[in-house]
PDB file of N, CA and C in Angstrom:
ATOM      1  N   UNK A   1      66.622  35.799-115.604  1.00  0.00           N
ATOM      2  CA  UNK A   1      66.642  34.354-115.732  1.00  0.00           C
ATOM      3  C   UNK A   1      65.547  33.759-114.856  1.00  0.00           C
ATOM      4  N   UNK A   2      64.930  32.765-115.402  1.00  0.00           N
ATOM      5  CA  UNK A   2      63.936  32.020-114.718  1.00  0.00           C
ATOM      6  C   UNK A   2      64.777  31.510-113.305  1.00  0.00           C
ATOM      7  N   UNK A   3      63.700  31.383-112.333  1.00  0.00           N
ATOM      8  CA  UNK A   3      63.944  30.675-111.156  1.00  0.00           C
ATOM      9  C   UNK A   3      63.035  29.541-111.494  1.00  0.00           C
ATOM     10  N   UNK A   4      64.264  28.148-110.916  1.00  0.00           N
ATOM     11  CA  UNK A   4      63.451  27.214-111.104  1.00  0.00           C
ATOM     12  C   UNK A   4      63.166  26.259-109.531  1.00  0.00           C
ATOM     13  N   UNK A   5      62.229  26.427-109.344  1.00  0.00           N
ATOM     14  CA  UNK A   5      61.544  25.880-107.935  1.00  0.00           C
ATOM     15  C   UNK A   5      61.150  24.963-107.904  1.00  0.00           C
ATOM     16  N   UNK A   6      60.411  23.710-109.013  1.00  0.00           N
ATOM     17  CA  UNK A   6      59.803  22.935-108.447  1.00  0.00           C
ATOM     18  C   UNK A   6      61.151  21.587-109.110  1.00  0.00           C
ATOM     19  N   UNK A   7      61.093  21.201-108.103  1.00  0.00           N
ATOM     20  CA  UNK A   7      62.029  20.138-107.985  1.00  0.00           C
ATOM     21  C   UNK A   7      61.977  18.513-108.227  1.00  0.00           C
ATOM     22  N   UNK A   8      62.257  17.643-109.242  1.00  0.00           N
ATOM     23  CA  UNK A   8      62.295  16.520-109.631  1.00  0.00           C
ATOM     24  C   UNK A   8      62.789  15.719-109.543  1.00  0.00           C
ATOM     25  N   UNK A   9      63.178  14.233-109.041  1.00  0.00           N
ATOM     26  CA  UNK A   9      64.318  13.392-109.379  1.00  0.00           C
ATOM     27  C   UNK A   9      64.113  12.591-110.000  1.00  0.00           C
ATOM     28  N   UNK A  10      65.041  12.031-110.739  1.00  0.00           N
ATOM     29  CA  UNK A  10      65.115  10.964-111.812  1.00  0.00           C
ATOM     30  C   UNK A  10      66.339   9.752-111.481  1.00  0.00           C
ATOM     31  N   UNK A  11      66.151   8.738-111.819  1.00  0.00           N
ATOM     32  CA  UNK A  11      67.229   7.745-112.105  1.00  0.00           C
ATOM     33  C   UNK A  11      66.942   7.213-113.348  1.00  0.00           C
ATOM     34  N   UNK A  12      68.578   7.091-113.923  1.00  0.00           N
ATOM     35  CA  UNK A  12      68.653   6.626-114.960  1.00  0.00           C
ATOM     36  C   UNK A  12      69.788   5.677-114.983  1.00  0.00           C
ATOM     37  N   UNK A  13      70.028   4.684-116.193  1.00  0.00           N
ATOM     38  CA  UNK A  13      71.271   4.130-116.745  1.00  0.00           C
ATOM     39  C   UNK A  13      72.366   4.578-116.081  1.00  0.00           C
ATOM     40  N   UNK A  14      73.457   3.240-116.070  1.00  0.00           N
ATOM     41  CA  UNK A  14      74.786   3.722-115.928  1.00  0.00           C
ATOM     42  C   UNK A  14      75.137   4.640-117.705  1.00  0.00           C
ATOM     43  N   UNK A  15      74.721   4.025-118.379  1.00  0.00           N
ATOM     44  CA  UNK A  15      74.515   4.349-119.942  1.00  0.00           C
ATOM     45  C   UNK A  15      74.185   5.991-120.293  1.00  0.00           C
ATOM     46  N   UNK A  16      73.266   5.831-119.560  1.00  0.00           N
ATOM     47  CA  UNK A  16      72.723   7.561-119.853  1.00  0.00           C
ATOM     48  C   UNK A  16      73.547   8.465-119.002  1.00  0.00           C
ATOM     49  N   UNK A  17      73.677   8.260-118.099  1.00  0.00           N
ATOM     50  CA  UNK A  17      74.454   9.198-117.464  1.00  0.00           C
ATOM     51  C   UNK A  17      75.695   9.117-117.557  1.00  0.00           C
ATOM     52  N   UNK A  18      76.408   8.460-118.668  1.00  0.00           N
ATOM     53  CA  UNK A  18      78.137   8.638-118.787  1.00  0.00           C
ATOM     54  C   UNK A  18      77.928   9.416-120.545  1.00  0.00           C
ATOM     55  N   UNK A  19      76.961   9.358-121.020  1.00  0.00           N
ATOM     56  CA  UNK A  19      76.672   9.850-122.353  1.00  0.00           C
ATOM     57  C   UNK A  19      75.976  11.355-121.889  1.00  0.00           C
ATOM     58  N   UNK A  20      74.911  11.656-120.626  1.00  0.00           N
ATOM     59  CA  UNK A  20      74.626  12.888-120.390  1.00  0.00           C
ATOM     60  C   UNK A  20      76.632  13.708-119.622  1.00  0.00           C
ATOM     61  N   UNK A  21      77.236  12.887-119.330  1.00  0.00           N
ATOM     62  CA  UNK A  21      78.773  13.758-118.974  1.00  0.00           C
ATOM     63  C   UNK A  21      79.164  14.150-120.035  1.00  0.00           C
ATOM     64  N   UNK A  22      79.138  13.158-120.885  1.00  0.00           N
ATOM     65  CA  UNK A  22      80.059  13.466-122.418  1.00  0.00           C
ATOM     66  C   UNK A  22      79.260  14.475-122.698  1.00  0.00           C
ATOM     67  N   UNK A  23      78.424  14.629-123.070  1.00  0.00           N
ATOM     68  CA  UNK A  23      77.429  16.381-123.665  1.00  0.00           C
ATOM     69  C   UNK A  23      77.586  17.075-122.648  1.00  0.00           C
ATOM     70  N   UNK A  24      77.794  17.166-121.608  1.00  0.00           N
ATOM     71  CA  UNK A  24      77.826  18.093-120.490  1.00  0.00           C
ATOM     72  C   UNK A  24      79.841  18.995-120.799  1.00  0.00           C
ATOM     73  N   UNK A  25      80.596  17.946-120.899  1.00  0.00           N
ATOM     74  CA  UNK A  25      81.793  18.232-121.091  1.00  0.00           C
ATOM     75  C   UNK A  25      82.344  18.909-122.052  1.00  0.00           C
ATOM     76  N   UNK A  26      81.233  18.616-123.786  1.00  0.00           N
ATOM     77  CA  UNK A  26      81.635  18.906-124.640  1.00  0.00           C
ATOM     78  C   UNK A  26      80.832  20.625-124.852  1.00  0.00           C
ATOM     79  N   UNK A  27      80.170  21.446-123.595  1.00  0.00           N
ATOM     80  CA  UNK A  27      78.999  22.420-123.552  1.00  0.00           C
ATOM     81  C   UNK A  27      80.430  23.099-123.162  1.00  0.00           C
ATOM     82  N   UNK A  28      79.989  25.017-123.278  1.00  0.00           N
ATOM     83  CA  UNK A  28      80.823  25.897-122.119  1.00  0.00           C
ATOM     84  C   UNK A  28      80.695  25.617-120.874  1.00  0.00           C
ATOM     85  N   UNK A  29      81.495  26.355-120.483  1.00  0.00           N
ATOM     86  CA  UNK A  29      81.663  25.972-118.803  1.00  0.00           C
ATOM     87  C   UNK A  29      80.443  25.933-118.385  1.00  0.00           C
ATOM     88  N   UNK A  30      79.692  26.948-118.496  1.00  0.00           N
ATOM     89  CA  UNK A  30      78.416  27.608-117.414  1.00  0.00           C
ATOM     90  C   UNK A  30      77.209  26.322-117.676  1.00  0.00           C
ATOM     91  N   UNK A  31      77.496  25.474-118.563  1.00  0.00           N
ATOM     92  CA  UNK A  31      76.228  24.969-118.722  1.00  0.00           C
ATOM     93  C   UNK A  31      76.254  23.817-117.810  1.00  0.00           C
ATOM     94  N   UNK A  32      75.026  23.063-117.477  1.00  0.00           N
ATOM     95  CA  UNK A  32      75.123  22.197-116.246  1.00  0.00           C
ATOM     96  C   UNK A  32      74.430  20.607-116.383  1.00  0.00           C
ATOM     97  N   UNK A  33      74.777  20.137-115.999  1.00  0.00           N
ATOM     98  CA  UNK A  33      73.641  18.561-116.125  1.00  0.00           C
ATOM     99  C   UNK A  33      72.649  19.290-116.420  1.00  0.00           C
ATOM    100  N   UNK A  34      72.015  19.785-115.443  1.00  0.00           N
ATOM    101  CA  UNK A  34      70.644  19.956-114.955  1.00  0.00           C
ATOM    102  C   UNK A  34      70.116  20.814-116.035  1.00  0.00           C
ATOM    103  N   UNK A  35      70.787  21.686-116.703  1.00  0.00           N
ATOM    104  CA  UNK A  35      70.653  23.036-118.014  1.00  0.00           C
ATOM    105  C   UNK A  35      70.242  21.847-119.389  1.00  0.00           C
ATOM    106  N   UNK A  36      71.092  20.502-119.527  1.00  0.00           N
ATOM    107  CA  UNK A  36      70.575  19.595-120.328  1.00  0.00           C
ATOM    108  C   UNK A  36      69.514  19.082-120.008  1.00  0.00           C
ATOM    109  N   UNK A  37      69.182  18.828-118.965  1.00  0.00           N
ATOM    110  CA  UNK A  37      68.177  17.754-118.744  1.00  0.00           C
ATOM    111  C   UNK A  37      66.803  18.996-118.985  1.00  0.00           C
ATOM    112  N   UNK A  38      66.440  20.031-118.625  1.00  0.00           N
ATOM    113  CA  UNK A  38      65.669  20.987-118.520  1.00  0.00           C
ATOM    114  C   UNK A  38      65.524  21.210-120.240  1.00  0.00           C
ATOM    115  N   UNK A  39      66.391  21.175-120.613  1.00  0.00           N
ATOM    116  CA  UNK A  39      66.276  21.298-122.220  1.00  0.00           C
ATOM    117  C   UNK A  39      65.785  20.160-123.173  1.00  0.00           C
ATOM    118  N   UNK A  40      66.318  19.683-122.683  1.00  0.00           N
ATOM    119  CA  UNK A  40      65.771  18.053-123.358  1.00  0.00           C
ATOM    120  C   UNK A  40      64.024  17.716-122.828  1.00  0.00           C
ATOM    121  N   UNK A  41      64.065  18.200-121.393  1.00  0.00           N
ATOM    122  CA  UNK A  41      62.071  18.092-121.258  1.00  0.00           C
ATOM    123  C   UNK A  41      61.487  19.152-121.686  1.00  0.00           C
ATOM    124  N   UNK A  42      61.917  20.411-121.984  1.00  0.00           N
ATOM    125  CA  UNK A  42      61.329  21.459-122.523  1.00  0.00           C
ATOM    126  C   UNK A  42      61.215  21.147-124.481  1.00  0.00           C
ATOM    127  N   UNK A  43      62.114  20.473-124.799  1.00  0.00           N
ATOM    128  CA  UNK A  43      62.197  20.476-126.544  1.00  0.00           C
ATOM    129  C   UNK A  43      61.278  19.165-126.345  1.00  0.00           C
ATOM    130  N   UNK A  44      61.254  17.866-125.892  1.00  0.00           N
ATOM    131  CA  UNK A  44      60.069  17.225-125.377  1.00  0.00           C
ATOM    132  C   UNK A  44      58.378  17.589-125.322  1.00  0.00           C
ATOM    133  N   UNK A  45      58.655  18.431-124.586  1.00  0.00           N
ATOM    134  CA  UNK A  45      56.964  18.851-124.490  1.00  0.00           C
ATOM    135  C   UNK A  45      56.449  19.867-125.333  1.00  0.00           C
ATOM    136  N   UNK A  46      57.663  20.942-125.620  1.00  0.00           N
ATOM    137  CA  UNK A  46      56.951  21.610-127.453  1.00  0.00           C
ATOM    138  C   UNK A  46      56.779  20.721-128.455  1.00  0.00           C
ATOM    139  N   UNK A  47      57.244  19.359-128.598  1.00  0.00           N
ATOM    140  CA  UNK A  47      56.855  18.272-129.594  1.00  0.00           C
ATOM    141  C   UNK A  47      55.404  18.103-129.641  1.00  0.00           C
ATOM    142  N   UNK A  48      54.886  17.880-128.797  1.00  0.00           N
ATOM    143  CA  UNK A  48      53.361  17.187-128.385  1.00  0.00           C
ATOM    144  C   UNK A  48      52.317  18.353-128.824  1.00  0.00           C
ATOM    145  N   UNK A  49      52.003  17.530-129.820  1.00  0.00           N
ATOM    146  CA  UNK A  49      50.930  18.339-130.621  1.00  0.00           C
ATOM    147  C   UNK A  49      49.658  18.359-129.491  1.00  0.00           C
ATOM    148  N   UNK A  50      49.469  17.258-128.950  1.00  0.00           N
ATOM    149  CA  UNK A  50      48.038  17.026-128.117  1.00  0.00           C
ATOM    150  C   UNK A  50      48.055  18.203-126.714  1.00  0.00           C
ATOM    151  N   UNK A  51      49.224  18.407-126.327  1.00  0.00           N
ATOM    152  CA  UNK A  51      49.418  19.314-125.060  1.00  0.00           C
ATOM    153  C   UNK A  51      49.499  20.652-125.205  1.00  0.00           C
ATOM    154  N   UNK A  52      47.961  21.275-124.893  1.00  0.00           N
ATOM    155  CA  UNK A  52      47.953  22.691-125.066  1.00  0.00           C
ATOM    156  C   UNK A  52      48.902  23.423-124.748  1.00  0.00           C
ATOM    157  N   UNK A  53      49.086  24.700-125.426  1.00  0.00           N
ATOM    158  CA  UNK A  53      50.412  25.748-125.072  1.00  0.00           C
ATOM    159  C   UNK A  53      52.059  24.922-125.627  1.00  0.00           C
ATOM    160  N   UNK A  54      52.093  23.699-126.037  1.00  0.00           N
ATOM    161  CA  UNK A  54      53.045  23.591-126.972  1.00  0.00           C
ATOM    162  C   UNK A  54      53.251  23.767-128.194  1.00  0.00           C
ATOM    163  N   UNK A  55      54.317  24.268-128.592  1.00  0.00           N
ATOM    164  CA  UNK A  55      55.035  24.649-129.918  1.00  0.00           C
ATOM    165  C   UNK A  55      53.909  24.230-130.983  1.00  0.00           C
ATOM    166  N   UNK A  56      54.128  22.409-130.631  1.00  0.00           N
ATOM    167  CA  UNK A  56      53.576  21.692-132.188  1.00  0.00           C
ATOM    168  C   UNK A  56      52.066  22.264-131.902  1.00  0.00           C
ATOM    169  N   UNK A  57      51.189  21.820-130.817  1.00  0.00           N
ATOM    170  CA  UNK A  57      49.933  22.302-131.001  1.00  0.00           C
ATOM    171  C   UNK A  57      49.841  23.796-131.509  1.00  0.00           C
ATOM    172  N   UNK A  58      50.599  24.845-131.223  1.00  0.00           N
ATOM    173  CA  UNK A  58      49.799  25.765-131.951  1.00  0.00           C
ATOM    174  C   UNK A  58      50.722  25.411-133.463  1.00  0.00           C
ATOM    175  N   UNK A  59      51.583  24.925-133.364  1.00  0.00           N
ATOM    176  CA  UNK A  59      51.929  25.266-135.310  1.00  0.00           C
ATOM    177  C   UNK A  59      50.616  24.003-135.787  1.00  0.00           C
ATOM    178  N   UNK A  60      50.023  23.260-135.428  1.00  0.00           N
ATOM    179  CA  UNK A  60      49.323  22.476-135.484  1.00  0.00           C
ATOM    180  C   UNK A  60      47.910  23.064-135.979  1.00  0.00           C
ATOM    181  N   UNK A  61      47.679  23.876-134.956  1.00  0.00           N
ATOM    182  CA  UNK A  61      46.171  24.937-135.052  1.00  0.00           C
ATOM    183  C   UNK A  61      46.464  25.434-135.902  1.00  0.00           C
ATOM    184  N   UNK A  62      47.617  26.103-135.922  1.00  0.00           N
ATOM    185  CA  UNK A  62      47.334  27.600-137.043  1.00  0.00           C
ATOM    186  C   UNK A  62      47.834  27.043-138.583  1.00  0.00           C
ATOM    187  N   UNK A  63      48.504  26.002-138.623  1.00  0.00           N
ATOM    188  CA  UNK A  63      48.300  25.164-140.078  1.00  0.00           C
ATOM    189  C   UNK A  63      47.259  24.578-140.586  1.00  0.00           C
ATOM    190  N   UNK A  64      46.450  24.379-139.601  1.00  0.00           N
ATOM    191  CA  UNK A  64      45.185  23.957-140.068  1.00  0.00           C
ATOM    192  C   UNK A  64      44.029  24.885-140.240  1.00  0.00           C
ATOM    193  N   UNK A  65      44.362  25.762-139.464  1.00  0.00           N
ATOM    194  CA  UNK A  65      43.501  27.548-139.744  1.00  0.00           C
ATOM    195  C   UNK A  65      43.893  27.762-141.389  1.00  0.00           C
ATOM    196  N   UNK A  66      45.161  27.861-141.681  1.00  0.00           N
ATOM    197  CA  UNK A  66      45.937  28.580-142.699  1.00  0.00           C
ATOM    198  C   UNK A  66      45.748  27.721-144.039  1.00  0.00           C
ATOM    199  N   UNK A  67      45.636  26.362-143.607  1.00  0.00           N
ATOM    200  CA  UNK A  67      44.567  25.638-145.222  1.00  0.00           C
ATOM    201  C   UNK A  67      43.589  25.779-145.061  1.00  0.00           C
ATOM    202  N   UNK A  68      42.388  26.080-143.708  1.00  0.00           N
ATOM    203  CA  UNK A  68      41.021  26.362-144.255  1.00  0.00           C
ATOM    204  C   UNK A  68      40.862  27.674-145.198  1.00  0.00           C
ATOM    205  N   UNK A  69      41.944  28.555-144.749  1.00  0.00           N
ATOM    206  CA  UNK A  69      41.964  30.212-145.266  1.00  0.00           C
ATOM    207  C   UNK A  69      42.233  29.922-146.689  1.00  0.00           C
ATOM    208  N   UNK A  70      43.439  29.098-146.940  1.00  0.00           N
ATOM    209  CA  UNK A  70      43.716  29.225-148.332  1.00  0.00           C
ATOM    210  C   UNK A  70      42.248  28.495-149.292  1.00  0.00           C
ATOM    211  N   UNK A  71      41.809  26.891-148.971  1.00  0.00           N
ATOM    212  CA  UNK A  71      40.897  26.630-149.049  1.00  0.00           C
ATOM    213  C   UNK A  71      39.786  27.401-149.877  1.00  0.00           C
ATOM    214  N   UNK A  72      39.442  28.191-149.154  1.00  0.00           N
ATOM    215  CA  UNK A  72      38.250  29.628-149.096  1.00  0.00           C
ATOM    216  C   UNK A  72      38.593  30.689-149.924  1.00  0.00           C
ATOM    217  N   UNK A  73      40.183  30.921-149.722  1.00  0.00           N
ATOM    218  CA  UNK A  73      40.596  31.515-150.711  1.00  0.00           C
ATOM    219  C   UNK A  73      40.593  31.476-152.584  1.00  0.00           C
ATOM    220  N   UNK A  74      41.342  30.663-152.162  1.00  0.00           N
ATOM    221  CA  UNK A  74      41.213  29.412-153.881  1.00  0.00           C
ATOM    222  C   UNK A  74      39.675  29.000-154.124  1.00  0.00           C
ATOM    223  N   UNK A  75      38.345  29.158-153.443  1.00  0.00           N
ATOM    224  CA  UNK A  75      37.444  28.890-154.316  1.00  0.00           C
ATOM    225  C   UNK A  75      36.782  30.439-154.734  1.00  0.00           C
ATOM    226  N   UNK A  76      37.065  31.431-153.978  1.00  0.00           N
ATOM    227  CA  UNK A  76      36.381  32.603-153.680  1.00  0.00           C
ATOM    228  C   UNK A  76      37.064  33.258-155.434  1.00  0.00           C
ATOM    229  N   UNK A  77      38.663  33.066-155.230  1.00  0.00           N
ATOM    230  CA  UNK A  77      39.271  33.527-156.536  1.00  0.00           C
ATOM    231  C   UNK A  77      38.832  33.027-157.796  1.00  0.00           C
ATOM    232  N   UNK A  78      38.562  31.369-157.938  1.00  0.00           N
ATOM    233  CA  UNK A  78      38.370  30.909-158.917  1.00  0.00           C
ATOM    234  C   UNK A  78      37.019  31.273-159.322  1.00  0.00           C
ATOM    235  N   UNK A  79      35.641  31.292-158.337  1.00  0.00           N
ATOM    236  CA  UNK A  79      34.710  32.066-158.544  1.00  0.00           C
ATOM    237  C   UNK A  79      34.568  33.121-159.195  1.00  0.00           C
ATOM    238  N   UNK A  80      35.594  34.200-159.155  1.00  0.00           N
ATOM    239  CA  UNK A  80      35.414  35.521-159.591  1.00  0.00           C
ATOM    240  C   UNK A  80      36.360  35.417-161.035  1.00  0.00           C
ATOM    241  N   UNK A  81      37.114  34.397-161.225  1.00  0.00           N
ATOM    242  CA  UNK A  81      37.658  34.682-162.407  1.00  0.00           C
ATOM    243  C   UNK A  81      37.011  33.823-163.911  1.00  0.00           C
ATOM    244  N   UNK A  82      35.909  32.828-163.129  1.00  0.00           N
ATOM    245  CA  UNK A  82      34.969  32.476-163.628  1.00  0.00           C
ATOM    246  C   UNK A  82      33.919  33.527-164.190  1.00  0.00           C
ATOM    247  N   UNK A  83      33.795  33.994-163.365  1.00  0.00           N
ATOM    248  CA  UNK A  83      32.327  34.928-163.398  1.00  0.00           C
ATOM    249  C   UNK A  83      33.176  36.126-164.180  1.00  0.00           C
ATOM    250  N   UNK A  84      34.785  36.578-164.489  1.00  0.00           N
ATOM    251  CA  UNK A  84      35.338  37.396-164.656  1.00  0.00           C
ATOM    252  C   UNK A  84      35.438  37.134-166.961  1.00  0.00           C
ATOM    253  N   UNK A  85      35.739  35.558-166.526  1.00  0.00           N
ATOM    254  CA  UNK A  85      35.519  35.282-168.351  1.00  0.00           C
ATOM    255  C   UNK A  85      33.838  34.692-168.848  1.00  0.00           C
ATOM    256  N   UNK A  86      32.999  34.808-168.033  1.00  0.00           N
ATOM    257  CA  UNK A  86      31.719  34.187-168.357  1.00  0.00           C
ATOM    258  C   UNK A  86      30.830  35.389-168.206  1.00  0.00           C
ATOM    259  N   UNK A  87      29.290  35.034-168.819  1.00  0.00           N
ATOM    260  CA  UNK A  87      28.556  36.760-168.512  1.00  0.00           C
ATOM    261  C   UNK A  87      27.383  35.882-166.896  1.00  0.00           C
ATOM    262  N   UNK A  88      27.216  37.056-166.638  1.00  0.00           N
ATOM    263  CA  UNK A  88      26.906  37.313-164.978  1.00  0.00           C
ATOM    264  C   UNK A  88      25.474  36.060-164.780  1.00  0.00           C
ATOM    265  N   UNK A  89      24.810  35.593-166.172  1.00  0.00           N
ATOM    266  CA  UNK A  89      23.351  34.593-166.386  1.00  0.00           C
ATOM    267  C   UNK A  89      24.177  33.018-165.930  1.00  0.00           C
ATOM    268  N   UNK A  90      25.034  32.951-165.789  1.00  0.00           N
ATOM    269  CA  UNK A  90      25.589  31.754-165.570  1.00  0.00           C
ATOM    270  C   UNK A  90      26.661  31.453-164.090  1.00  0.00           C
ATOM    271  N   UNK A  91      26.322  32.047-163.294  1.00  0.00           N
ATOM    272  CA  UNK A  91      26.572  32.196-162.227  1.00  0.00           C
ATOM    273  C   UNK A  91      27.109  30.701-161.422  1.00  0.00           C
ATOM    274  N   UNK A  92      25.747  30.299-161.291  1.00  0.00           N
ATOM    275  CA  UNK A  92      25.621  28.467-160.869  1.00  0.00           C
ATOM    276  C   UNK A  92      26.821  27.883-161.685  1.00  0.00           C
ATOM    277  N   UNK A  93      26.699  28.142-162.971  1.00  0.00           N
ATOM    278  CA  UNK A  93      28.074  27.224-163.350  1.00  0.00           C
ATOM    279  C   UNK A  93      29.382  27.663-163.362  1.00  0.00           C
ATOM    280  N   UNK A  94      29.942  28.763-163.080  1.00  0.00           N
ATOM    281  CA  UNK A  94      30.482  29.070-162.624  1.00  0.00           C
ATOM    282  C   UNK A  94      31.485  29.033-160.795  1.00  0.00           C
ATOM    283  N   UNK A  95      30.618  29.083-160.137  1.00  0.00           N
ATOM    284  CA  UNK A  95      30.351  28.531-159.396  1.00  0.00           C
ATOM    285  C   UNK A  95      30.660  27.000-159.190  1.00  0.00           C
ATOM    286  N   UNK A  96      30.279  26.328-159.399  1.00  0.00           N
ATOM    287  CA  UNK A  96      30.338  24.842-160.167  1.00  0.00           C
ATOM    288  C   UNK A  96      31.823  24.787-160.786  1.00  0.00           C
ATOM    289  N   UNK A  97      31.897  25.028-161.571  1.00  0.00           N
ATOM    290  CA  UNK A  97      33.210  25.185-162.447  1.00  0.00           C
ATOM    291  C   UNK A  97      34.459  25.832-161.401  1.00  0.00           C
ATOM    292  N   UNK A  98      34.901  26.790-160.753  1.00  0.00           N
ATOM    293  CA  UNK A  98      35.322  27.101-159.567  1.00  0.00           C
ATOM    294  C   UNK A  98      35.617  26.176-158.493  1.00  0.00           C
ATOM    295  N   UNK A  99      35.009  25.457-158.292  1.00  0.00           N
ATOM    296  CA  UNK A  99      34.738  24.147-156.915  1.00  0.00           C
ATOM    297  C   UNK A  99      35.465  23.164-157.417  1.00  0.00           C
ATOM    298  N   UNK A 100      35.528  22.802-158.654  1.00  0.00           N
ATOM    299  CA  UNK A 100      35.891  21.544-159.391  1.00  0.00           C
ATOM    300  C   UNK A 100      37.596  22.214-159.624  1.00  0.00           C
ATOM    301  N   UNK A 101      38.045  23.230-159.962  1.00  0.00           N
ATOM    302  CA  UNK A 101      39.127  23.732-160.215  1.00  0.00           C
ATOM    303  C   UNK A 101      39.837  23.891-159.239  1.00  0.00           C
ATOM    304  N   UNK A 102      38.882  24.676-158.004  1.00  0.00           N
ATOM    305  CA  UNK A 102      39.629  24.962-156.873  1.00  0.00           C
ATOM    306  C   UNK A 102      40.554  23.781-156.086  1.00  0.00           C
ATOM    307  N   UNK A 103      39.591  22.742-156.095  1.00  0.00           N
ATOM    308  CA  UNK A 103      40.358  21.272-155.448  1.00  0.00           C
ATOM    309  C   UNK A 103      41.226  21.078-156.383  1.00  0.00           C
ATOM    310  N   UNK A 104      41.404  21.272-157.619  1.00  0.00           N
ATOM    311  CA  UNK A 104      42.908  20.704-158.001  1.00  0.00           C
ATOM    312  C   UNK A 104      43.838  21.788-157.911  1.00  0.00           C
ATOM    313  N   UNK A 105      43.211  23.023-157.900  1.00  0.00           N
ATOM    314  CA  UNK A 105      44.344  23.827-157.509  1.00  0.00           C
ATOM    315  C   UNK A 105      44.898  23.593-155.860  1.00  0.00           C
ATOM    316  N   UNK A 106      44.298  23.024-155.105  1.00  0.00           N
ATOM    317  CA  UNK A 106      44.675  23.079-153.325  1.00  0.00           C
ATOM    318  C   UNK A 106      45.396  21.987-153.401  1.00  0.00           C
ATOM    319  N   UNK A 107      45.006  20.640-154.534  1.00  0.00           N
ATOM    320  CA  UNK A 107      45.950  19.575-154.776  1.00  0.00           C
ATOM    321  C   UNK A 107      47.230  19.900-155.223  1.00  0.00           C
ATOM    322  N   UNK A 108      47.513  20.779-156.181  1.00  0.00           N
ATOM    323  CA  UNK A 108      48.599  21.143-156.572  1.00  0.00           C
ATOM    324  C   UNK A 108      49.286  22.150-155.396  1.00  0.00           C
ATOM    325  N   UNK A 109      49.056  22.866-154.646  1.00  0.00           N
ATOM    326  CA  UNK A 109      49.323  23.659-154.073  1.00  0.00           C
ATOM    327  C   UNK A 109      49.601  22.504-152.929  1.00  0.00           C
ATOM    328  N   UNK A 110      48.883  21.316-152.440  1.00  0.00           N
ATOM    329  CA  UNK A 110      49.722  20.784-151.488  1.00  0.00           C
ATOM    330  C   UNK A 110      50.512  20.133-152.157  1.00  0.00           C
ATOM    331  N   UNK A 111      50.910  19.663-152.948  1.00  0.00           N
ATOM    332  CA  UNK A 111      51.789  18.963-153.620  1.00  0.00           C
ATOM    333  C   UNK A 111      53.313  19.658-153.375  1.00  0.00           C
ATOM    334  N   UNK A 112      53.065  20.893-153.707  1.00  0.00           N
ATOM    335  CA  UNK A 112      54.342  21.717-153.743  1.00  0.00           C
ATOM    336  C   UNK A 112      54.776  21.832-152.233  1.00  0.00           C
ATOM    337  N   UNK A 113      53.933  22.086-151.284  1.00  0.00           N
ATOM    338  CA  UNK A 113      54.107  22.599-149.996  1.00  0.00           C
ATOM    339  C   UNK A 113      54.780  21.038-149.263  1.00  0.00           C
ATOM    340  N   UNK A 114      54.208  20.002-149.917  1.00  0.00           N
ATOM    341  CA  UNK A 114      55.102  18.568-149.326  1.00  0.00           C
ATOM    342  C   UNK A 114      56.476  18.829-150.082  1.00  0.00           C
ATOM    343  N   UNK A 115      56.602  18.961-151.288  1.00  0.00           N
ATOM    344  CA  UNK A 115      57.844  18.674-151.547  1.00  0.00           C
ATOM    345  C   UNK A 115      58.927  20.114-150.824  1.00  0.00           C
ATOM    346  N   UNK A 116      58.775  21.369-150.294  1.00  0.00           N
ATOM    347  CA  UNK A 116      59.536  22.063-149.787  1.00  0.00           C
ATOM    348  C   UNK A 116      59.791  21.378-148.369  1.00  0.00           C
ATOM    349  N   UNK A 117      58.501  20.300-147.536  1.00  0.00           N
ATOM    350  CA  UNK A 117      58.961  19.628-146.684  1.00  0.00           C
ATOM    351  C   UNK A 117      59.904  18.506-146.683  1.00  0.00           C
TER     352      UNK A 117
END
């Protein structure tokens, strides 16, 4: 178990602190004010996309890595399945044709990925 050393105080509400008892009361025994309050600034600061080494920032980075990949992906495929029904002298339009497809395929593909959100 972590040791926790650096030490904070807070004041709050008569409000907050008869509502932090009630969650404290309704926890197992072992759990403590202080086990809430530590939890509540820890689920706090994995929120914050802007603050390196939190949660949201890297799901942040690597979602935005993971549409450039698909991105690249979806034009690289449509390229080759272009060039796969066309003969090899028409490349450029292909190419061309690919780019124009690929964006509605990444449109459709976010489309779906909002609605599972």
């Amino acid at each position: 178990m972590p040791r926790f050393t650096a030490r904070r105080s807070l004041s709050m509400t008569p409000a907050m602190r008869d509502r932090l008892a009630q969650l404290v009361s309704k926890q197992p025994r072992d759990v403590t004010e202080a086990d809430l309050i530590r939890e509540a600034i820890r689920q706090y600061l994995d929120e914050q996309e802007d603050l390196i080494g939190s949660r949201k920032h890297f799901q942040k980075s690597l979602r935005e890595r993971v549409d450039q990949l698909e991105t690249t992906l979806a034009f690289q495929l449509n390229v080759l399945i272009h060039l796969m029904a066309s003969d090899e002298a028409h490349l450029r339009d292909a190419i061309i044709a690919a780019k124009h497809d690929g964006e509605t395929l990444l449109a459709q593909m976010k489309a779906v990925r909002e609605l599972k959100e």
